[in-house]
Protein backbone atom coordinates (compact mmCIF):
# COMPACT_ATOMS: atom_id res chain seq x y z
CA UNK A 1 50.76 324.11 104.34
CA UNK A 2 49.74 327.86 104.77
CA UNK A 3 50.92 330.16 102.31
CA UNK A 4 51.24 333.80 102.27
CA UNK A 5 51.42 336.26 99.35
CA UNK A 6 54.30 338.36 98.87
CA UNK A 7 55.68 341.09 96.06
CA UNK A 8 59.10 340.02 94.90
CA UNK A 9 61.09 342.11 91.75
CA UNK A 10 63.03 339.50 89.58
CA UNK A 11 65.16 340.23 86.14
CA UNK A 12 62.61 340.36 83.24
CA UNK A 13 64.84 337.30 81.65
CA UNK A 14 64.50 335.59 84.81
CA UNK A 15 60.68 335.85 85.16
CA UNK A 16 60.30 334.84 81.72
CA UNK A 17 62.12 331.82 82.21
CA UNK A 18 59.87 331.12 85.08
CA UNK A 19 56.87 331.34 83.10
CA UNK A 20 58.09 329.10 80.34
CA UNK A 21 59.00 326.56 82.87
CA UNK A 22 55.76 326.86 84.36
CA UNK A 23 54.19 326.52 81.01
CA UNK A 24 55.85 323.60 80.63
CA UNK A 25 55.26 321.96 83.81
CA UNK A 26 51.76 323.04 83.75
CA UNK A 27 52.53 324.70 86.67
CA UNK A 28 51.69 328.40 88.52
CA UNK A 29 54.43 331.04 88.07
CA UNK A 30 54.17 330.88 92.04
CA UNK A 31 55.02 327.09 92.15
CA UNK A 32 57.86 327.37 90.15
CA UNK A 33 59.40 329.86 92.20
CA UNK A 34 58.41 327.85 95.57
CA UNK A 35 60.00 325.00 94.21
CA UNK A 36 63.15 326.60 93.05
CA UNK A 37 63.38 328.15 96.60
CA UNK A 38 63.12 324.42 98.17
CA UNK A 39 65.61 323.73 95.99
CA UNK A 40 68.24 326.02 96.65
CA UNK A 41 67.45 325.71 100.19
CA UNK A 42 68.34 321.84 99.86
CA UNK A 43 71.21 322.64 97.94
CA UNK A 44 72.43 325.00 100.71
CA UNK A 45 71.72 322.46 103.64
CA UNK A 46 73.27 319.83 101.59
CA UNK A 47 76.74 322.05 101.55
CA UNK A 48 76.75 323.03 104.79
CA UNK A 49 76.66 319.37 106.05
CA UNK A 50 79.50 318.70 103.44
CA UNK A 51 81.26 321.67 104.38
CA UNK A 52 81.30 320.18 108.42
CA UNK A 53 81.86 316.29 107.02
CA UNK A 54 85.15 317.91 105.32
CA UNK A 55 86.19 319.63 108.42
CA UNK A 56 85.84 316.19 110.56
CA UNK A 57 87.60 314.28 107.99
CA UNK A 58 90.17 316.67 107.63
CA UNK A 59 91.10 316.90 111.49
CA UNK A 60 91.04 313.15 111.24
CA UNK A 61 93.67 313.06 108.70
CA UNK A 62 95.75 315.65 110.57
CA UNK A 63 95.29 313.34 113.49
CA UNK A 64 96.20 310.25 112.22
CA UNK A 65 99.06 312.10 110.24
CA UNK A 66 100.67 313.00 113.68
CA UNK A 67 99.83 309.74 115.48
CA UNK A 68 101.76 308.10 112.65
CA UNK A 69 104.60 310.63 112.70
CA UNK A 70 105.32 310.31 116.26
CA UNK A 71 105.35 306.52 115.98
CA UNK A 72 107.98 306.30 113.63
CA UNK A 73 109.87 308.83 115.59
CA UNK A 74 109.71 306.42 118.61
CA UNK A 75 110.50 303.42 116.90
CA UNK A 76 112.90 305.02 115.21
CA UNK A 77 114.84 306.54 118.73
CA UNK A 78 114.25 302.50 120.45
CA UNK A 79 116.71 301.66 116.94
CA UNK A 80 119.26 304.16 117.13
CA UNK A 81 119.01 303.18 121.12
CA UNK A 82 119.39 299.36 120.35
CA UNK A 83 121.91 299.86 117.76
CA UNK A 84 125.43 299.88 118.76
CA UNK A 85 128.25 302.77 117.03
């Protein structure tokens, strides 16, 4: 993997955090915040493809919902039809 430097500003609070997790981790500061990018990233992807499931599953719903609605409304007029008043 290539990297590239850049010059980012965080909060102080943040950055310190960073540093104590990197600490921690035995880690660089700059690993830390790679890996907390690739994690949000994932995070985001991982929505977005939840976000579209939802949508499918909800149109599916809707579509069953009418599918069963206009049965009933057919069997329902073939009753009344049968039925004598």
């Amino acid at each position: 993997m290539t990297t590239a430097k850049t010059a980012i500003s965080l909060d102080q609070e943040l950055l310190k955090e960073a540093d104590k997790i990197a600490k921690q981790t035995n880690n660089s500061r700059s690993g830390v915040i790679a890996l907390a990018l690739k994690e949000y990233f994932h995070r985001l992807k991982q929505e977005e493809i939840l976000s579209q499931l939802n949508d499918v599953y909800d149109h599916q719903v809707e579509d069953e919902t009418k599918f069963i609605n206009a049965g009933k409304s057919y069997f329902t007029q073939k009753i009344l039809e049968s039925e004598e008043w």
